[in-house]
C-alpha atoms as a PDB file:
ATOM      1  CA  UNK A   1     -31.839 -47.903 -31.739  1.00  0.00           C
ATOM      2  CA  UNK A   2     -32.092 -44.571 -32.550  1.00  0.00           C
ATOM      3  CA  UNK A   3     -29.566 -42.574 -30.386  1.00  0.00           C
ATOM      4  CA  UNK A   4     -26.378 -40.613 -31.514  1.00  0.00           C
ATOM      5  CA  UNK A   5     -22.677 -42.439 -31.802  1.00  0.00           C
ATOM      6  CA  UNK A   6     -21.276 -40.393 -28.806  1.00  0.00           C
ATOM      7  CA  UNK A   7     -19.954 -41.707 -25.787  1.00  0.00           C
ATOM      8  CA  UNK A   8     -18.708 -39.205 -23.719  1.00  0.00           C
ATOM      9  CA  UNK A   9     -16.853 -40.908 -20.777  1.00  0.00           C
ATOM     10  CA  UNK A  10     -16.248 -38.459 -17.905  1.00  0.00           C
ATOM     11  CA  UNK A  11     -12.878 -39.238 -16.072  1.00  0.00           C
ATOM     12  CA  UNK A  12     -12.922 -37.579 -12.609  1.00  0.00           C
ATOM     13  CA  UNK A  13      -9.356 -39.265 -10.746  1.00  0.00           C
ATOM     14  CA  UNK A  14     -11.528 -42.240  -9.459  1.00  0.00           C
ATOM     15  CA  UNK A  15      -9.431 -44.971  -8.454  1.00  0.00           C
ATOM     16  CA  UNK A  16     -11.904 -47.280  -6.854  1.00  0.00           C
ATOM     17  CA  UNK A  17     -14.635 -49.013  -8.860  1.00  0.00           C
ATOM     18  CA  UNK A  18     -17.099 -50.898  -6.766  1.00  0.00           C
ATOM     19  CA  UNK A  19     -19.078 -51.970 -10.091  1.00  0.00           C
ATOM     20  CA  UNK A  20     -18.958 -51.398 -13.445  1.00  0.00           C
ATOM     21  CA  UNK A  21     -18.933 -48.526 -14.897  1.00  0.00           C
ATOM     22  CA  UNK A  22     -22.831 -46.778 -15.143  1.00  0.00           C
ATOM     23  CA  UNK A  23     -24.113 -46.145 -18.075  1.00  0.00           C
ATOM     24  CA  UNK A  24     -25.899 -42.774 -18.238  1.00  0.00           C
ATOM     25  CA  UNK A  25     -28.409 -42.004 -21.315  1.00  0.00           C
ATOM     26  CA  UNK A  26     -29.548 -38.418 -22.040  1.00  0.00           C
ATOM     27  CA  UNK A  27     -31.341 -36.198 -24.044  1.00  0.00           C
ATOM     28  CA  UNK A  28     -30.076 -33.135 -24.764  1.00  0.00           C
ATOM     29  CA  UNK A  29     -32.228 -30.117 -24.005  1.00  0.00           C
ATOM     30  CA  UNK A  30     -30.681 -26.733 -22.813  1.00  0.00           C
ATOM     31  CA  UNK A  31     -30.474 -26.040 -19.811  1.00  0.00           C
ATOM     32  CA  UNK A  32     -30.100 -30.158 -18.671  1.00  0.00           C
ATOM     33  CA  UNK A  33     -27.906 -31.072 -21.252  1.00  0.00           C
ATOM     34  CA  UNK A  34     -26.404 -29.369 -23.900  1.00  0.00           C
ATOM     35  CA  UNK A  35     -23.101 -28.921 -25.930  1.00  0.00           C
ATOM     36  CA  UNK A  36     -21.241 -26.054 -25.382  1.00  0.00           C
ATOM     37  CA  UNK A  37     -18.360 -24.417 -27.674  1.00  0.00           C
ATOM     38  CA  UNK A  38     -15.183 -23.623 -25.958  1.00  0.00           C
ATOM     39  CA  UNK A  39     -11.704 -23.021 -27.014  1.00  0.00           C
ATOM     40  CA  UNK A  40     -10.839 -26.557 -25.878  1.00  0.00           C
ATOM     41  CA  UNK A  41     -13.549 -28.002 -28.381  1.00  0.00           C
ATOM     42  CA  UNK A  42     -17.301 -28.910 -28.004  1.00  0.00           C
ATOM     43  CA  UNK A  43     -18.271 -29.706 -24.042  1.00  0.00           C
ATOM     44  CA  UNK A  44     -21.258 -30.998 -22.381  1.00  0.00           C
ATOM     45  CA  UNK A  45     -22.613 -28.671 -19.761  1.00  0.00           C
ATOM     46  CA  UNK A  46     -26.463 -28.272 -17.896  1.00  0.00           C
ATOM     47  CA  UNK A  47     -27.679 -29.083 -14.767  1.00  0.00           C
ATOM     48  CA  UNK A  48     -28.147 -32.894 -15.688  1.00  0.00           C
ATOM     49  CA  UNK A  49     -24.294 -32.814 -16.327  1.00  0.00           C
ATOM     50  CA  UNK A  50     -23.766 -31.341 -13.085  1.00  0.00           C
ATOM     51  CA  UNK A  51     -25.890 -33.933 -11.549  1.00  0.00           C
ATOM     52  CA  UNK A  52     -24.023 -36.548 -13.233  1.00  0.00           C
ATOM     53  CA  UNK A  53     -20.596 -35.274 -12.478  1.00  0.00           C
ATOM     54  CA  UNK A  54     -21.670 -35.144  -8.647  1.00  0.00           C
ATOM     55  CA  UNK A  55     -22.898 -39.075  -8.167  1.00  0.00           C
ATOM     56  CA  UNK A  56     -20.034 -40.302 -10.168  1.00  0.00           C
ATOM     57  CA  UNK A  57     -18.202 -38.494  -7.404  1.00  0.00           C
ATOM     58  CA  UNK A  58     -19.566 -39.655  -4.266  1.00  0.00           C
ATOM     59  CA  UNK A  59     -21.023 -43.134  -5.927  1.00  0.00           C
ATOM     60  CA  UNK A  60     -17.275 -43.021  -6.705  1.00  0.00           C
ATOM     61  CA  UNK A  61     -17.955 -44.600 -10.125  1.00  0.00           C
ATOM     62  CA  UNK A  62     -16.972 -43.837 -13.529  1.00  0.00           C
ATOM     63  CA  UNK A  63     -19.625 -42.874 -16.123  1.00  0.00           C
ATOM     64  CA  UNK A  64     -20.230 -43.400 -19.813  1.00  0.00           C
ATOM     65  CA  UNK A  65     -22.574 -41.217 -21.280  1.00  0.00           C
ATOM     66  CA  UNK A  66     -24.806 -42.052 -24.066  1.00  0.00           C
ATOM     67  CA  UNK A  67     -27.232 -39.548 -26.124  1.00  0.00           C
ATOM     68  CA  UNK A  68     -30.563 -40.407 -27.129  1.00  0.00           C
ATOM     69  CA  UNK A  69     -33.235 -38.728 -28.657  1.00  0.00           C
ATOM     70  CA  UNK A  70     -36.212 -37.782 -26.131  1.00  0.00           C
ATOM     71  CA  UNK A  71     -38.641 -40.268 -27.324  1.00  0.00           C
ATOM     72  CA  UNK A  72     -36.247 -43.061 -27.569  1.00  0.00           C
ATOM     73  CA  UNK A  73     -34.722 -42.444 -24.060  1.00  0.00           C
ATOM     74  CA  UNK A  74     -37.864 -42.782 -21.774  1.00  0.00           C
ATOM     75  CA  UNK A  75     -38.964 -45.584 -24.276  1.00  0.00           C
ATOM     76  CA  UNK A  76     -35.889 -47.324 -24.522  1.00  0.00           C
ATOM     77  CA  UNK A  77     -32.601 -46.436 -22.840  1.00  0.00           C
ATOM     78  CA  UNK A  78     -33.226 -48.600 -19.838  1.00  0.00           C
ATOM     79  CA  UNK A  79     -33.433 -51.362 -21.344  1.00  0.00           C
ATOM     80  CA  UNK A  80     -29.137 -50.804 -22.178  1.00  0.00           C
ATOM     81  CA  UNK A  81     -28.700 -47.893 -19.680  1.00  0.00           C
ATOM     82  CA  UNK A  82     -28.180 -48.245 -15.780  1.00  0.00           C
ATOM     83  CA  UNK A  83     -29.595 -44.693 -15.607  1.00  0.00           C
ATOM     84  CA  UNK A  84     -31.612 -41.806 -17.428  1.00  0.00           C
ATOM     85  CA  UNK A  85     -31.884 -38.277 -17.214  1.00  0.00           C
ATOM     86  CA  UNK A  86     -33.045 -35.325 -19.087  1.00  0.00           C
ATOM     87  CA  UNK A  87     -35.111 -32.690 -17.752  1.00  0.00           C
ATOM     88  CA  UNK A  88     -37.754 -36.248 -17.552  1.00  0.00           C
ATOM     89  CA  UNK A  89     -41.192 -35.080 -15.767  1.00  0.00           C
ATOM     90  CA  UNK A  90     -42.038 -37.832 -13.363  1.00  0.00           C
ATOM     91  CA  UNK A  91     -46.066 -38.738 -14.858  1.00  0.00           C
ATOM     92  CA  UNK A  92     -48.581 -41.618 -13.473  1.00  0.00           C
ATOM     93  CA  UNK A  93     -47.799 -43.258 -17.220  1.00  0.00           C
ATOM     94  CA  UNK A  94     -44.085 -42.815 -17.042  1.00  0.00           C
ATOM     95  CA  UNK A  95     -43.788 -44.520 -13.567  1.00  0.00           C
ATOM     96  CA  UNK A  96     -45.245 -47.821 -14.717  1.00  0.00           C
ATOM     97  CA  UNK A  97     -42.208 -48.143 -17.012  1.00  0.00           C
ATOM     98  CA  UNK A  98     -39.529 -46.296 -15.184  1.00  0.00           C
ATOM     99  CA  UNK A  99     -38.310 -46.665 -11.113  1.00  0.00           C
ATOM    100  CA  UNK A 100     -38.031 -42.861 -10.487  1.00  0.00           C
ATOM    101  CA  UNK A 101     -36.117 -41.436  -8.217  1.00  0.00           C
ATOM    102  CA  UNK A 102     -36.944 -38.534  -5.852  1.00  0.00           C
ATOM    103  CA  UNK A 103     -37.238 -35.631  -7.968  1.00  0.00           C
ATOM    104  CA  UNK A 104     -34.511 -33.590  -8.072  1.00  0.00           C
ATOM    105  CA  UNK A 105     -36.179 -30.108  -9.030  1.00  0.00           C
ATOM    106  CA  UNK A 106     -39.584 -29.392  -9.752  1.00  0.00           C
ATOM    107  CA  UNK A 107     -40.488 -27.491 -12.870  1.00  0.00           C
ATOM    108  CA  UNK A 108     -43.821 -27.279 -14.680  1.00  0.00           C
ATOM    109  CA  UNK A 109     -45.219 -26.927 -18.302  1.00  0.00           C
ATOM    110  CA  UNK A 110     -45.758 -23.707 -20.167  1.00  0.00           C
ATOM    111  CA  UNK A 111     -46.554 -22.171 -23.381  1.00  0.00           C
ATOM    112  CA  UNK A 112     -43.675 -20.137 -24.984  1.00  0.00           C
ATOM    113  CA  UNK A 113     -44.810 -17.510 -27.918  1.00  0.00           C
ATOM    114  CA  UNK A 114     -43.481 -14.428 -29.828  1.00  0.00           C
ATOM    115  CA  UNK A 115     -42.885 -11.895 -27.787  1.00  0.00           C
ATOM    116  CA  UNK A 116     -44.778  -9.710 -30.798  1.00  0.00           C
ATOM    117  CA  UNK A 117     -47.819 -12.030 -30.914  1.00  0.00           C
ATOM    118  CA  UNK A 118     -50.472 -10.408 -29.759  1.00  0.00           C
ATOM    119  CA  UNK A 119     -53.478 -12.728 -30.061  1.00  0.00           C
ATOM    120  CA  UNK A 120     -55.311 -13.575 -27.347  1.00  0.00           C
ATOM    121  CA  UNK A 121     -56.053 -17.525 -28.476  1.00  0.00           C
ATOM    122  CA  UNK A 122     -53.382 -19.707 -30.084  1.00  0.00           C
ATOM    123  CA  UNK A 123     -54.899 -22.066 -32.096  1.00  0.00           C
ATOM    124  CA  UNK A 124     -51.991 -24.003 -33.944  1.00  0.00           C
ATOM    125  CA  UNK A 125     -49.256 -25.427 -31.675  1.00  0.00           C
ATOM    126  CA  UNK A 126     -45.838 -27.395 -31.875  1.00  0.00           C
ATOM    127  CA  UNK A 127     -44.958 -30.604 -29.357  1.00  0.00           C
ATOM    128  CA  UNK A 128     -42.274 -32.426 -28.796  1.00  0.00           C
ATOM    129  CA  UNK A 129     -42.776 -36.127 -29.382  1.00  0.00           C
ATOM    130  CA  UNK A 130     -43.970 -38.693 -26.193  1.00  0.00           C
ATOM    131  CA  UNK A 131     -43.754 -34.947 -24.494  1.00  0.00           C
ATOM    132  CA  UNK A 132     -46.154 -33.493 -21.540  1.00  0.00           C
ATOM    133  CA  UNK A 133     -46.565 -31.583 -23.768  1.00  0.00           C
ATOM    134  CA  UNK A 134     -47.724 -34.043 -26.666  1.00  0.00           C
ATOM    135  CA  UNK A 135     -49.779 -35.899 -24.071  1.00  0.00           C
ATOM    136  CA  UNK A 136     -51.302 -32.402 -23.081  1.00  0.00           C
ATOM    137  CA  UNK A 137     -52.745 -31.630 -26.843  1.00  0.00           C
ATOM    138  CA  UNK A 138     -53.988 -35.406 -27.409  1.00  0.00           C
ATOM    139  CA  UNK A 139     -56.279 -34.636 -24.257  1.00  0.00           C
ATOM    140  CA  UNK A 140     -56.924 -31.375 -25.540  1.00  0.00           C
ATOM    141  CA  UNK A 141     -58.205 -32.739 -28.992  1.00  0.00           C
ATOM    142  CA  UNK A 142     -60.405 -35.727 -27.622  1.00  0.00           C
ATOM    143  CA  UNK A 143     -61.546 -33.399 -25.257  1.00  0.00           C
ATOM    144  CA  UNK A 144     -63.053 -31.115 -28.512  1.00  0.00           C
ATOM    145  CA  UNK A 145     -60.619 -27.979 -29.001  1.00  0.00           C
ATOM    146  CA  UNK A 146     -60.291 -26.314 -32.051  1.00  0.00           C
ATOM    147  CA  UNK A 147     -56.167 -26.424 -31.796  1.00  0.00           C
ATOM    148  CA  UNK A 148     -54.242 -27.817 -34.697  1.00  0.00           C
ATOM    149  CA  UNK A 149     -50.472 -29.516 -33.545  1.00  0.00           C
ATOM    150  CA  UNK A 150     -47.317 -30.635 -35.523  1.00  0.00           C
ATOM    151  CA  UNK A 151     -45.353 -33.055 -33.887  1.00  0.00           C
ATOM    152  CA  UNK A 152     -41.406 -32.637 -33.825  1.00  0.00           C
ATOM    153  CA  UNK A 153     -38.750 -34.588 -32.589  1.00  0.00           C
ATOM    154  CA  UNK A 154     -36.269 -32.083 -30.477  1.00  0.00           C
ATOM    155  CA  UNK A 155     -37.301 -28.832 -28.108  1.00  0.00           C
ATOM    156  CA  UNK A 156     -35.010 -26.805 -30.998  1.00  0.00           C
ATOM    157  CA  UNK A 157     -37.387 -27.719 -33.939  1.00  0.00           C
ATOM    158  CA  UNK A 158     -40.365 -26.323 -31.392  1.00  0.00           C
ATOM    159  CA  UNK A 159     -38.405 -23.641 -31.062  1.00  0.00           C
ATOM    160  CA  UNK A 160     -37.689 -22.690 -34.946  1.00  0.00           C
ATOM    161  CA  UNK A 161     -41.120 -23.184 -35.624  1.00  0.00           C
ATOM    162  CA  UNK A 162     -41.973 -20.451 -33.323  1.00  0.00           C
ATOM    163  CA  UNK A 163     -39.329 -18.231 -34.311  1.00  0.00           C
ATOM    164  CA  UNK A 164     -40.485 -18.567 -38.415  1.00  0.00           C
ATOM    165  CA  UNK A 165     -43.889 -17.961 -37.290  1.00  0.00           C
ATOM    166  CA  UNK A 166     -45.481 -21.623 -38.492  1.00  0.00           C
ATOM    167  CA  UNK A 167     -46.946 -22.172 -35.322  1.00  0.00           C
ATOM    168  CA  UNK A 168     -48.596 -19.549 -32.333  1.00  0.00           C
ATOM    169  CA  UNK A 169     -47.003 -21.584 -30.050  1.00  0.00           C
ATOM    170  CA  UNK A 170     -45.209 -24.636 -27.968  1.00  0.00           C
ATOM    171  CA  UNK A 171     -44.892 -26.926 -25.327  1.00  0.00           C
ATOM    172  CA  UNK A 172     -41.799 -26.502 -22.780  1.00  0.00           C
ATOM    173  CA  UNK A 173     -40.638 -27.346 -19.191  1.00  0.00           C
ATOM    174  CA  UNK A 174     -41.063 -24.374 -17.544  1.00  0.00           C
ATOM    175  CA  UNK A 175     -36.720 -24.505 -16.577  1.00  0.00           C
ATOM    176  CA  UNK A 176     -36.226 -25.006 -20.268  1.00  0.00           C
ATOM    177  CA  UNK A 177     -38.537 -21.675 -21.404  1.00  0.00           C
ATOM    178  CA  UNK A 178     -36.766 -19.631 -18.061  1.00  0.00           C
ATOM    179  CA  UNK A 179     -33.641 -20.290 -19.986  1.00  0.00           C
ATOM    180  CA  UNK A 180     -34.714 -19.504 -23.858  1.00  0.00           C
ATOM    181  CA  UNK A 181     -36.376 -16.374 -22.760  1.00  0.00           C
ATOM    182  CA  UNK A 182     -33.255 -14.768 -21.936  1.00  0.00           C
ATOM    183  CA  UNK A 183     -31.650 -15.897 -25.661  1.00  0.00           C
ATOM    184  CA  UNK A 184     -34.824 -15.661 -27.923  1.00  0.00           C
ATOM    185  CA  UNK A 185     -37.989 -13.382 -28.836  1.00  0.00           C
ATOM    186  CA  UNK A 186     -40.110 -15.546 -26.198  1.00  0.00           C
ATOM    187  CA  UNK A 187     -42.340 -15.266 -23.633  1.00  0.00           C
ATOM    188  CA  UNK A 188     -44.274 -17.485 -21.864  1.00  0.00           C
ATOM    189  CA  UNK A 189     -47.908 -17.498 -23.013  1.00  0.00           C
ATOM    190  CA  UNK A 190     -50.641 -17.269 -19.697  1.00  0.00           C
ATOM    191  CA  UNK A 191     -50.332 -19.284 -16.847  1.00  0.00           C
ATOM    192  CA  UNK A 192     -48.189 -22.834 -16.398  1.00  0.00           C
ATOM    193  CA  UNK A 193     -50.489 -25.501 -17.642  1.00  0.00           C
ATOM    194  CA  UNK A 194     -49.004 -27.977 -14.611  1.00  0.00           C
ATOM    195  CA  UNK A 195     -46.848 -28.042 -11.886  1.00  0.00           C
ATOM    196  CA  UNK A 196     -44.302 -31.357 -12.320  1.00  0.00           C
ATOM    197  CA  UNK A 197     -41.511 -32.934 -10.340  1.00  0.00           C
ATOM    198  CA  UNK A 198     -38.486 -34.262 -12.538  1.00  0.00           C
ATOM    199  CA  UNK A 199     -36.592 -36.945 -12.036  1.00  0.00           C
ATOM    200  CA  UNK A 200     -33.754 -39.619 -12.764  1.00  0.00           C
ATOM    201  CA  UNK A 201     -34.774 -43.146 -14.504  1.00  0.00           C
ATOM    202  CA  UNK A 202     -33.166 -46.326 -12.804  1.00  0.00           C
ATOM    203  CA  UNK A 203     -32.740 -49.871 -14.115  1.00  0.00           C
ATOM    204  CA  UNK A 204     -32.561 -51.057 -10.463  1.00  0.00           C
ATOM    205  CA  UNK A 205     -33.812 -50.237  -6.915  1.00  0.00           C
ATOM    206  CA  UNK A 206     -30.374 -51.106  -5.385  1.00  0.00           C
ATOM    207  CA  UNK A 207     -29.193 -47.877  -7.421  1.00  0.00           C
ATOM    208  CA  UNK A 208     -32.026 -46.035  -6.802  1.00  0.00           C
ATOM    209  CA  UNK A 209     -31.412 -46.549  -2.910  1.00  0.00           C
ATOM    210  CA  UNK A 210     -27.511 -44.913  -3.795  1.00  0.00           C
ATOM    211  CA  UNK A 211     -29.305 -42.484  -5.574  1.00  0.00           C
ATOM    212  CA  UNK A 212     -32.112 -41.076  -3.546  1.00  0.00           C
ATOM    213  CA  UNK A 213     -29.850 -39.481  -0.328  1.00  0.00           C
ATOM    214  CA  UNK A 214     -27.639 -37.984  -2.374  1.00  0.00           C
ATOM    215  CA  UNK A 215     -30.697 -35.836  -4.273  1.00  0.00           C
ATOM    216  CA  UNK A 216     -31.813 -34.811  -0.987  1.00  0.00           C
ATOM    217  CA  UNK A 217     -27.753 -33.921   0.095  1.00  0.00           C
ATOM    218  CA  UNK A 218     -27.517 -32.207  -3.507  1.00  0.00           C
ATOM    219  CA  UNK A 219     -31.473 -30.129  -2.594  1.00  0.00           C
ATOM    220  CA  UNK A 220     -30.834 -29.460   1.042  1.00  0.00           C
ATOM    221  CA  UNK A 221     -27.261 -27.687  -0.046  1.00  0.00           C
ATOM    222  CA  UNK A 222     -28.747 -25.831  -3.255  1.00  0.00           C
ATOM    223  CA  UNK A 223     -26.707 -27.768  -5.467  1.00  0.00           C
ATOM    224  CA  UNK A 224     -29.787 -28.567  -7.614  1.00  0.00           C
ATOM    225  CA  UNK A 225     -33.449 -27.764  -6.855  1.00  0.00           C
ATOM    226  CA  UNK A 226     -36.084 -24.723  -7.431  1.00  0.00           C
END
């Protein structure tokens, strides 16, 4: 399976376990999830982190975490994980595979460019693998548009290839872009192309039905959300 050798386990004080200990598989995709440097080492941080931290709180569980690549975490992961996040839009496809939960923010998919690219069209395009956005360019082609695509496997190789000019443009969540507009030469490119929910991945409905109220206690108190 391909997924990175890190298991991060978070110890919050629990002293009650009332099952084992979830597993939690993620991607890692600034701002969900993403390693930060600090003078205490390497840490993870993002708002899937924060989401994590608060159910192993009040689920009053301990968590392992496990890092996957995108593809192989929405393909994969629950077959060995009890849950999945990563910035995952909840689509008609993905829900005949994966028990969603409610969705805990709702984001959308955009276009980032150069800030100093001034063409009108973009014609040649970078996409995340088993992405909206790689789903979004397949239609695009069968539907007859001149656009040529590379496929890459992380949001930071979309990224370069914008930066070194080998593509007009890519594919982002629309949270994601927010957050590398304020670091990089980017700008979001027209209009969103959609408007999509995100959401957690569960192995089982009994979880999902721990899961659910506290999303809507985490929304209703701006913990998480738009």
């Amino acid at each position: 399976m391909n997924k990175f050798l890190i298991v991060i386990v978070l110890l919050l004080l629990l002293t009650t376990i009332s099952f084992p200990i979830l597993k939690v598989g993620i991607a890692l995709t600034e701002p969900y999830a993403y390693f930060e440097e600090t003078t205490n080492g390497y840490l993870l941080k993002g708002i899937d982190i924060d989401i994590i931290k608060m159910l192993s709180k009040d689920l009053n569980e301990k968590v392992d975490i496990y890092i996957y690549s995108f593809p192989d975490l929405i393909e994969n992961a629950l077959n060995d994980m009890d849950i999945i996040i990563g910035g995952i839009h909840i689509t008609t496809e993905r829900k005949k595979y994966i028990n969603f939960s409610i969705p805990y923010l709702t984001t959308g998919l955009v276009i980032l460019k150069l800030k100093d690219n001034k063409n009108n069209e973009l014609k040649t395009f970078a996409v995340k693998k088993d992405s909206t956005g790689y789903k979004t360019v397949l239609k695009w082609k069968k539907s007859g548009k001149d656009i040529i695509y590379t496929i890459y496997k992380t949001n930071e190789e979309c990224l370069n290839a914008v930066l070194n000019k080998k593509v007009d443009g890519a594919f982002f969540d629309l949270v994601n872009a927010i957050y590398l507009m304020k670091k990089f030469p980017v700008e979001i490119y027209g209009e969103p192309l959609t408007k999509s929910d995100v959401g957690i991945g569960a192995r089982s409905e009994k979880l999902l039905k721990k899961i659910n109220p506290l999303i809507l206690k985490y929304r209703r108190n701006k913990l998480i959300g738009d």
